[in-house]
C-alpha atoms as a PDB file:
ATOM      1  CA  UNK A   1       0.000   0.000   0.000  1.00  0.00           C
ATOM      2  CA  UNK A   2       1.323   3.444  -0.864  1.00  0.00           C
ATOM      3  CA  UNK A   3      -0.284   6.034   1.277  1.00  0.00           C
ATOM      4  CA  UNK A   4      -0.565   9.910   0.003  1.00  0.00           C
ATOM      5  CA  UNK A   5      -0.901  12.351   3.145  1.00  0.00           C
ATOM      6  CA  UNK A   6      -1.974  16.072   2.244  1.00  0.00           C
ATOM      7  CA  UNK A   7      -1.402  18.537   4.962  1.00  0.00           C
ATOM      8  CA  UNK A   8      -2.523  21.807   5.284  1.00  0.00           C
ATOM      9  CA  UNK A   9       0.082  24.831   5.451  1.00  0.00           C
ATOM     10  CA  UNK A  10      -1.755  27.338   6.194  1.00  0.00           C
ATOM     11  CA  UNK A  11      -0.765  29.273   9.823  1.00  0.00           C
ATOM     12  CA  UNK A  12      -3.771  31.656  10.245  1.00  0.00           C
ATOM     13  CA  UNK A  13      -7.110  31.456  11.894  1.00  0.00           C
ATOM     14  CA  UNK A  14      -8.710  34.159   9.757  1.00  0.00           C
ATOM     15  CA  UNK A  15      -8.211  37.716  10.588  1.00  0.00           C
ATOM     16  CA  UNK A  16      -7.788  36.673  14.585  1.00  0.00           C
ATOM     17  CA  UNK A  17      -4.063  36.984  14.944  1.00  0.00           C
ATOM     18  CA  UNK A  18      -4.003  33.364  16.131  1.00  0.00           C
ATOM     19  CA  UNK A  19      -2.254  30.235  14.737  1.00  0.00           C
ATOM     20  CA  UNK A  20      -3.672  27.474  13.002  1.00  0.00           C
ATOM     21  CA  UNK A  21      -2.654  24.635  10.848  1.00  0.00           C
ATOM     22  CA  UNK A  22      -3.317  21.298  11.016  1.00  0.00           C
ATOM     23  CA  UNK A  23      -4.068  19.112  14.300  1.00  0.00           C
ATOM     24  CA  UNK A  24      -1.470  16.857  15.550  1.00  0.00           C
ATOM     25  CA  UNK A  25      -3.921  13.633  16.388  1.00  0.00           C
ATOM     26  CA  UNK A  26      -5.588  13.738  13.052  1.00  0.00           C
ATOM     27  CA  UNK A  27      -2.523  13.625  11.294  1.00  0.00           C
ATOM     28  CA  UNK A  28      -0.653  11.258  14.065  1.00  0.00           C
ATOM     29  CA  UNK A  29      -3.181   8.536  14.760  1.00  0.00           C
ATOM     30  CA  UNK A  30      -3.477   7.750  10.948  1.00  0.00           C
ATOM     31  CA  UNK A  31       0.327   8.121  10.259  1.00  0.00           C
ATOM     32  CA  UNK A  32       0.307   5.499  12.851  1.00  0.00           C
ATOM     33  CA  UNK A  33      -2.404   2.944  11.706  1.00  0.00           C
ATOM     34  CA  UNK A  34      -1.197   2.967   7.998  1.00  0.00           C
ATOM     35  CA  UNK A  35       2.570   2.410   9.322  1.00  0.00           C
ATOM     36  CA  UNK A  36       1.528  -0.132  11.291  1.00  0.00           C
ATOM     37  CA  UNK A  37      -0.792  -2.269   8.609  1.00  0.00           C
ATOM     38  CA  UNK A  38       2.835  -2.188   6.534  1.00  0.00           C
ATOM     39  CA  UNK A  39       2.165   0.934   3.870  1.00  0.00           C
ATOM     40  CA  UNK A  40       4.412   3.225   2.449  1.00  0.00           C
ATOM     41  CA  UNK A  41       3.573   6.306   3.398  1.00  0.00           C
ATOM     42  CA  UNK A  42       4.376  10.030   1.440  1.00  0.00           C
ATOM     43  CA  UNK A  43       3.652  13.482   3.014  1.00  0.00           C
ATOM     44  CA  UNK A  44       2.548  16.342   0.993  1.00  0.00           C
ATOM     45  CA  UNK A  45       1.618  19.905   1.811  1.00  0.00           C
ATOM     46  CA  UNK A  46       1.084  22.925  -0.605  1.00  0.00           C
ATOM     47  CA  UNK A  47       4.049  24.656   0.254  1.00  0.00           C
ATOM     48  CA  UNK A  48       6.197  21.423   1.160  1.00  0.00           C
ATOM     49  CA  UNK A  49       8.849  21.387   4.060  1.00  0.00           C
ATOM     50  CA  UNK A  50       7.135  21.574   7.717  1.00  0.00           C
ATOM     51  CA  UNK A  51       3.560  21.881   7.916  1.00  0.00           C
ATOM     52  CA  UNK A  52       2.289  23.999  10.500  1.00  0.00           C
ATOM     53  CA  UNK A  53       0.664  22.456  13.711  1.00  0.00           C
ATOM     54  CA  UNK A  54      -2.300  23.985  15.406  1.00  0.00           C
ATOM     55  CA  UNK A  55      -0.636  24.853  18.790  1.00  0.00           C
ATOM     56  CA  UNK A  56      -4.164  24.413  20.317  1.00  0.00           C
ATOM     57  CA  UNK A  57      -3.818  20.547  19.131  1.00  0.00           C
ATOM     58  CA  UNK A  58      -0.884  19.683  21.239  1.00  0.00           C
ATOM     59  CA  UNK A  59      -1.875  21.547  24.300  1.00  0.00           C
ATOM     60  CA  UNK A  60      -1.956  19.359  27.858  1.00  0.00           C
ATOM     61  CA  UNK A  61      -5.849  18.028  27.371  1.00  0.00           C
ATOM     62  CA  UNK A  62      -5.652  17.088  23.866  1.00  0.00           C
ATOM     63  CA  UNK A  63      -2.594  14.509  24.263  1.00  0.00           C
ATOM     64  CA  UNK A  64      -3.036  11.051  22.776  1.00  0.00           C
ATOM     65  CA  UNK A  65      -0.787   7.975  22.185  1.00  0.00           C
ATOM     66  CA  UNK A  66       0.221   8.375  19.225  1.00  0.00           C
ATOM     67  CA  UNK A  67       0.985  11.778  20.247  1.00  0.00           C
ATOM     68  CA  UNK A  68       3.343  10.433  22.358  1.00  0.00           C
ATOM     69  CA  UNK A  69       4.784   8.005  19.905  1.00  0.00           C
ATOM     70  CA  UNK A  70       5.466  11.058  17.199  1.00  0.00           C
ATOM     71  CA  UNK A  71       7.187  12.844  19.682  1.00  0.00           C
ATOM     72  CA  UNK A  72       9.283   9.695  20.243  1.00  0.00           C
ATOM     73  CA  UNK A  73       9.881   8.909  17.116  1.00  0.00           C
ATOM     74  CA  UNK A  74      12.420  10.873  15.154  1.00  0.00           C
ATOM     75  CA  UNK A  75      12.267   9.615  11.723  1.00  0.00           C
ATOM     76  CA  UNK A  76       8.312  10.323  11.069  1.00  0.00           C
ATOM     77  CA  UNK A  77       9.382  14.335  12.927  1.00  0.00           C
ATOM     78  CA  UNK A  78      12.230  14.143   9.941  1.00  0.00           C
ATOM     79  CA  UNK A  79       9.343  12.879   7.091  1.00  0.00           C
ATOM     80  CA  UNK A  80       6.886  15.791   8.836  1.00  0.00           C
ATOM     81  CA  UNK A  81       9.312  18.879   8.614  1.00  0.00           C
ATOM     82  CA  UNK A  82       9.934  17.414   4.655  1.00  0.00           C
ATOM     83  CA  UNK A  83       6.833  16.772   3.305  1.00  0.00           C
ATOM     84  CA  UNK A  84       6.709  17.378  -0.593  1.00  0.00           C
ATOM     85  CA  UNK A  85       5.470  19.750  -2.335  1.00  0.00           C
ATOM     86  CA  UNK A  86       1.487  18.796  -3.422  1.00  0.00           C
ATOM     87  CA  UNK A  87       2.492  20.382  -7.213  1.00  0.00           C
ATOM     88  CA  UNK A  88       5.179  17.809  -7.499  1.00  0.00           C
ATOM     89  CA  UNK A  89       2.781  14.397  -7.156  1.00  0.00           C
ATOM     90  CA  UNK A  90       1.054  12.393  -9.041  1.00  0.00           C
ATOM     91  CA  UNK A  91      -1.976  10.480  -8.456  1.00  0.00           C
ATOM     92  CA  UNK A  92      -0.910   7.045 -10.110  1.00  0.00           C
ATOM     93  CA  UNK A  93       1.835   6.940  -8.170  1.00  0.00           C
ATOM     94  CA  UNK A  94      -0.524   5.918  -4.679  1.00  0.00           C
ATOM     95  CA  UNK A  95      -3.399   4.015  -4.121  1.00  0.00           C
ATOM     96  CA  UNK A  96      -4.827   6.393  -1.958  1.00  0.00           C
ATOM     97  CA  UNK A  97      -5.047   9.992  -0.569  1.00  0.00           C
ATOM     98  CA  UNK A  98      -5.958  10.916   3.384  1.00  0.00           C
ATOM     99  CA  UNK A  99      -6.059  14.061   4.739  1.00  0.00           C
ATOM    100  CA  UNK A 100      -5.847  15.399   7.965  1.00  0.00           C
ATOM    101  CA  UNK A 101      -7.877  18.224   9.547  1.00  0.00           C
ATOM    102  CA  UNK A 102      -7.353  21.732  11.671  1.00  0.00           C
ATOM    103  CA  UNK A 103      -8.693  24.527  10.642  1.00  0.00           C
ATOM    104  CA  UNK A 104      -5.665  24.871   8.305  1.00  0.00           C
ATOM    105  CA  UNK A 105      -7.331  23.630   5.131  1.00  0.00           C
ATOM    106  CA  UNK A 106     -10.337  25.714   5.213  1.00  0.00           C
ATOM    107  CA  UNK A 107      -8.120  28.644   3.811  1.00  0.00           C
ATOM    108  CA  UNK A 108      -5.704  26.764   1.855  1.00  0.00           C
ATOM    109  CA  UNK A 109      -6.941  23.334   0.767  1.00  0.00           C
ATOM    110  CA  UNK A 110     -10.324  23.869  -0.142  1.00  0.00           C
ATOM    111  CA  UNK A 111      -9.351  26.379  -2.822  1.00  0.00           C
ATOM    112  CA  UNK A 112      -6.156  24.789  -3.933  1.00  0.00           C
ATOM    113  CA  UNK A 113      -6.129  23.705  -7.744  1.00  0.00           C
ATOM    114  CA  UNK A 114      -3.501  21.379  -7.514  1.00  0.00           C
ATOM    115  CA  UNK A 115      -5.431  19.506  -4.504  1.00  0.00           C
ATOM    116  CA  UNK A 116      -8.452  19.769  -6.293  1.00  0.00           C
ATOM    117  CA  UNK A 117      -7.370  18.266  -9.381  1.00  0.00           C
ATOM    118  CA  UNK A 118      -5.383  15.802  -7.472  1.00  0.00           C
ATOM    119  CA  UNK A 119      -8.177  14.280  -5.598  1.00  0.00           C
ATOM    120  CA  UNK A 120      -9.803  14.221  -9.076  1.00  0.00           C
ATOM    121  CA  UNK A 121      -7.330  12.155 -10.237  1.00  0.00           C
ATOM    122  CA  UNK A 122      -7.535   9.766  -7.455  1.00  0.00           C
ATOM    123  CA  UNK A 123     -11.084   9.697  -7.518  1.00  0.00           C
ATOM    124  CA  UNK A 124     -11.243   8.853 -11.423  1.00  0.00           C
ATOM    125  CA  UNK A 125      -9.105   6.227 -11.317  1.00  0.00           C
ATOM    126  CA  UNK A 126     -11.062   4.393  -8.742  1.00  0.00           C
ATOM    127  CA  UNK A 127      -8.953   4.866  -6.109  1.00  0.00           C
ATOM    128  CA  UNK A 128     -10.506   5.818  -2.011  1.00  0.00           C
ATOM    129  CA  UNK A 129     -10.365   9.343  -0.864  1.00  0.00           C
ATOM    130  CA  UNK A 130     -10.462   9.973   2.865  1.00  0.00           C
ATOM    131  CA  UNK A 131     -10.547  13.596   4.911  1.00  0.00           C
ATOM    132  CA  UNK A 132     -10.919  14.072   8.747  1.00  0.00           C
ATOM    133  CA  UNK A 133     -12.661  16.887  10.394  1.00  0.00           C
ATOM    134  CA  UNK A 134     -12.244  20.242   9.059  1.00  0.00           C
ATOM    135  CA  UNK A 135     -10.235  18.331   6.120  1.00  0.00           C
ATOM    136  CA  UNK A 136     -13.400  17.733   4.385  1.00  0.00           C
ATOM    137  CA  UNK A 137     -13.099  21.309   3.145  1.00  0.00           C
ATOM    138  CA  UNK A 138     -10.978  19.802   0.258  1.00  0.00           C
ATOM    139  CA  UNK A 139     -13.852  18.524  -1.104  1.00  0.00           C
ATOM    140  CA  UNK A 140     -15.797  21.314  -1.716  1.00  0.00           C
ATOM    141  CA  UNK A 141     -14.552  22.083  -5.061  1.00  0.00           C
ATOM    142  CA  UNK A 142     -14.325  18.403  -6.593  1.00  0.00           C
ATOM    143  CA  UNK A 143     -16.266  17.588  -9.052  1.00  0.00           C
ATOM    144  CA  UNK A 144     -16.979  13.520 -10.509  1.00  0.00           C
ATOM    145  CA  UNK A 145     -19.102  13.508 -13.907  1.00  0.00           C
ATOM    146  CA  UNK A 146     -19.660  16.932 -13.159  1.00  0.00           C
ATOM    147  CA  UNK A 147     -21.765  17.157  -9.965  1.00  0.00           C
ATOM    148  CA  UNK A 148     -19.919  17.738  -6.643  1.00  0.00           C
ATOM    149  CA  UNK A 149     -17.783  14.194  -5.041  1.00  0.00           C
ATOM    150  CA  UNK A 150     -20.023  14.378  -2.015  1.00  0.00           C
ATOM    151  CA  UNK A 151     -23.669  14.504  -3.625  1.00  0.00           C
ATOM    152  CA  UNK A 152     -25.666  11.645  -2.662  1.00  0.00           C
ATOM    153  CA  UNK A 153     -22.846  10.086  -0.477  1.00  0.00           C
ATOM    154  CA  UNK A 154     -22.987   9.470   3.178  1.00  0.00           C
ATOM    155  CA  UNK A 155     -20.400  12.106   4.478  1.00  0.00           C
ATOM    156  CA  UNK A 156     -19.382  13.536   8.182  1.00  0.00           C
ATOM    157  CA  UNK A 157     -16.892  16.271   9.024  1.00  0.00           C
ATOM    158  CA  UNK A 158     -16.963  19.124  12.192  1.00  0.00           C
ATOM    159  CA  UNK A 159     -19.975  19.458  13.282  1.00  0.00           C
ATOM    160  CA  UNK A 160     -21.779  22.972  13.487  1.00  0.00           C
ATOM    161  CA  UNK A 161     -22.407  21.709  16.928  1.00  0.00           C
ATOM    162  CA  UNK A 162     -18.536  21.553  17.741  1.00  0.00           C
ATOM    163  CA  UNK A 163     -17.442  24.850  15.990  1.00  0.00           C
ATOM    164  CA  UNK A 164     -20.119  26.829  18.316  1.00  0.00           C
ATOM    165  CA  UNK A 165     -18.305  24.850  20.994  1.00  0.00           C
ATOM    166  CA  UNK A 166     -15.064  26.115  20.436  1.00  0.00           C
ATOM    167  CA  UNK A 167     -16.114  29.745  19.323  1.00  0.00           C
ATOM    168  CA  UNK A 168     -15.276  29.795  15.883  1.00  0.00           C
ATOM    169  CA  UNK A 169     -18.392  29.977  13.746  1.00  0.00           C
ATOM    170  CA  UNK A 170     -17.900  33.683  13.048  1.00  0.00           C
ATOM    171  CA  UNK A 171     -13.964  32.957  12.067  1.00  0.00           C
ATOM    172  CA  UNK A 172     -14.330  30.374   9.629  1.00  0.00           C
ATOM    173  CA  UNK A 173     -14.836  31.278   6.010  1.00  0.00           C
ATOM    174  CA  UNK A 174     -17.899  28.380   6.021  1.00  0.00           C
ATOM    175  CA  UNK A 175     -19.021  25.563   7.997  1.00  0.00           C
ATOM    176  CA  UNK A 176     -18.234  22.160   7.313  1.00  0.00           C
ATOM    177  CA  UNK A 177     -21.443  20.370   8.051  1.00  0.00           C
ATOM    178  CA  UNK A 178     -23.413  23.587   5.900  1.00  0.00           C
ATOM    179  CA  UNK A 179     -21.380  23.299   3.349  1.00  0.00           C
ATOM    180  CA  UNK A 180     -21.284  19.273   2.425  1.00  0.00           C
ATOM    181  CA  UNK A 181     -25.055  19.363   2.975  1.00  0.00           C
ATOM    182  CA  UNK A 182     -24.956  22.665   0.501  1.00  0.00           C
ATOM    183  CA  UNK A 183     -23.072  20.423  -2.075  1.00  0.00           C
ATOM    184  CA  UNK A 184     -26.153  17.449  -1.707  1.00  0.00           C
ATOM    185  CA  UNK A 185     -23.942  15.485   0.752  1.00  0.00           C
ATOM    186  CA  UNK A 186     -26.055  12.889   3.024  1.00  0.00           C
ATOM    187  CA  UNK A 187     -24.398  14.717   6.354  1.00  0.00           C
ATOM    188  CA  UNK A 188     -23.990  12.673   9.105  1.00  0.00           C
ATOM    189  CA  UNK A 189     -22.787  12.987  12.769  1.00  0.00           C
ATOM    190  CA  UNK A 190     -22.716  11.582  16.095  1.00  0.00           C
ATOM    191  CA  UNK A 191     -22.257  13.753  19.256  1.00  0.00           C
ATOM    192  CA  UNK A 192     -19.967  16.473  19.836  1.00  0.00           C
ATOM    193  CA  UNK A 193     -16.585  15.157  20.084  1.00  0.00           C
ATOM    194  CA  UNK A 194     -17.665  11.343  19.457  1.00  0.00           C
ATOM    195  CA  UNK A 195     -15.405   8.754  17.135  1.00  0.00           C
ATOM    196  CA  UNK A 196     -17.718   8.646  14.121  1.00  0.00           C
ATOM    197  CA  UNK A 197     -16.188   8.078  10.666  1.00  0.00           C
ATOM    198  CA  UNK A 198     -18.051   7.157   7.691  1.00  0.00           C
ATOM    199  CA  UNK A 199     -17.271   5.141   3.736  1.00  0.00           C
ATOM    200  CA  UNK A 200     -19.682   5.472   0.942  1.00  0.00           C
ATOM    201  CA  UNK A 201     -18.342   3.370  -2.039  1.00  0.00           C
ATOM    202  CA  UNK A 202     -14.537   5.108  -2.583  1.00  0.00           C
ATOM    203  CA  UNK A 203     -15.519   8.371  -0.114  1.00  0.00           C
ATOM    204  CA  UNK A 204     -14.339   7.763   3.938  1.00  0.00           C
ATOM    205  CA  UNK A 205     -14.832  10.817   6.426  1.00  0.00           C
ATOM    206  CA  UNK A 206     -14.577  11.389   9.807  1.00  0.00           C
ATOM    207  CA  UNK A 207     -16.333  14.061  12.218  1.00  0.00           C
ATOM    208  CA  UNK A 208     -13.683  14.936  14.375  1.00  0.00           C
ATOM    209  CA  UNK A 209     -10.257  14.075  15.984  1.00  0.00           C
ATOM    210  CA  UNK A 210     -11.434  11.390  17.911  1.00  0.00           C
ATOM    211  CA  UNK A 211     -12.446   9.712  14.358  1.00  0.00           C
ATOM    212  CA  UNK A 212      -8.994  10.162  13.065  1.00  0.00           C
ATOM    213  CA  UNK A 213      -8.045   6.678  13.546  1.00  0.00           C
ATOM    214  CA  UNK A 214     -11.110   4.707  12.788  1.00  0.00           C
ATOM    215  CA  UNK A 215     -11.484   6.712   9.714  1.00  0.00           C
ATOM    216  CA  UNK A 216      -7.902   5.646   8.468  1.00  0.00           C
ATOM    217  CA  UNK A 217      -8.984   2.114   9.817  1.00  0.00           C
ATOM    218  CA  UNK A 218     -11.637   1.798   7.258  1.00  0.00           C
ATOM    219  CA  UNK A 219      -9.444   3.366   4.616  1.00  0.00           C
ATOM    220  CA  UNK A 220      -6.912   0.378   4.983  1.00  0.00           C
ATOM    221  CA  UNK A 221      -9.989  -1.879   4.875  1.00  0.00           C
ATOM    222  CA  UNK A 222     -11.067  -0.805   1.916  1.00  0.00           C
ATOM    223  CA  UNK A 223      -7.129  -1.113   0.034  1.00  0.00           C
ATOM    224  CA  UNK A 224      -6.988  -4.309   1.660  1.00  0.00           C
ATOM    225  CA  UNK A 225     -10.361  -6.212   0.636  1.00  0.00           C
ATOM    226  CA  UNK A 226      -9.420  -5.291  -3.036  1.00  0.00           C
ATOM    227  CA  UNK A 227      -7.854  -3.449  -5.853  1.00  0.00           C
ATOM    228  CA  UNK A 228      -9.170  -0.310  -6.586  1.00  0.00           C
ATOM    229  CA  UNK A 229     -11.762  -0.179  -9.144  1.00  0.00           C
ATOM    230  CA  UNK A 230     -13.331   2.305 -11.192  1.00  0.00           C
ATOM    231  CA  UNK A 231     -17.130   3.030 -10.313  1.00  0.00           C
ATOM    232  CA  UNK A 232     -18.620   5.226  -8.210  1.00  0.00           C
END
């Protein structure tokens, strides 16, 4: 299995002054679940080198084990600070795409051409596509046989529910759950904060960071139970 991870690098939450990027569980839990079922895995961002990590993500509360084990673990902290730049990949080259969330990709991701057309390309060729959290943003601009990815499928991402929890509906430039339910996506969730991750045919999401894992569980599922096929 060859594993394509897109990070966001993108470092501001709007016109707040704060940081953002992309949250440390959501990209360290799945890092962590595809090394361990034996994939190769690649790192990408838009800009390449270090993506930047929500500082909110690896505060005291929101520490997990695999966390722990990144922070342990030199060589994936050398792959992280040298991911590749998203202009210079090609689709046929993986089997699959994930990407992590953070607020990060609301600004950068969902508007990038390159991701856009990349995810296109993975799509098209039958191969899964999988986004955490706020990293269903990415989707809002891809298009299959010209209607939006996400119409008619099963999808989850943040909840409106969890961005009025942490104060940020006014900061964000949309809302996750609006929007894929705006593009004719069959939105989903479980409670605030809950592990809830979801695959319709080739499209896997998951709510939140808690989902993270399980998401990138049924990812590996689906490369494992066969080769990817074209379809919808």
């Amino acid at each position: 299995m060859k594993i394509l991870m897109v990070l966001t690098s993108h470092d501001e939450l709007g016109n707040t002054g704060k940081p953002t990027g992309f949250w440390l569980e959501e990209f360290a839990a799945p890092y962590y679940v595809f090394k361990d079922a034996g994939a190769t895995v690649t790192l990408a961002s838009p800009k390449g080198g270090q993506p930047p990590i929500d500082p909110k993500s690896d505060e005291p509360g929101n520490q997990t084990d695999a966390m722990a084990r990144f922070k342990s673990d030199p060589a994936a902290q050398k792959e992280l600070a040298n991911t590749a730049r998203l202009s210079g990949i090609q689709a046929e080259d993986y089997d699959t795409v994930f990407y992590p969330g953070g607020h990060g990709p609301m600004w950068d991701l969902a508007d990038d051409p390159t991701s856009i057309a990349l995810i296109e390309a993975f799509h098209n060729s039958g191969k899964p596509v999988a986004a955490v959290c706020h990293a269903p943003a990415a989707l809002r601009k891809v298009s299959y046989q010209g209607q939006p990815i996400v119409k008619g499928k099963r999808v989850t991402g943040f909840a409106n529910s969890e961005e009025e929890a942490v104060q940020l509906t006014e900061v964000v430039p949309f809302l996750i759950e609006d929007e894929l339910k705006r593009l004719g996506g069959l939105y989903e969730k479980a409670a605030n904060w809950a592990d809830f991750s979801i695959v319709d045919g080739r499209l896997i999401t998951g709510q939140n960071p808690a989902s993270s894992a399980s998401a990138a569980k049924l990812l590996v599922k689906l490369l494992q139970a066969e080769p990817a096929v074209a379809g919808n």
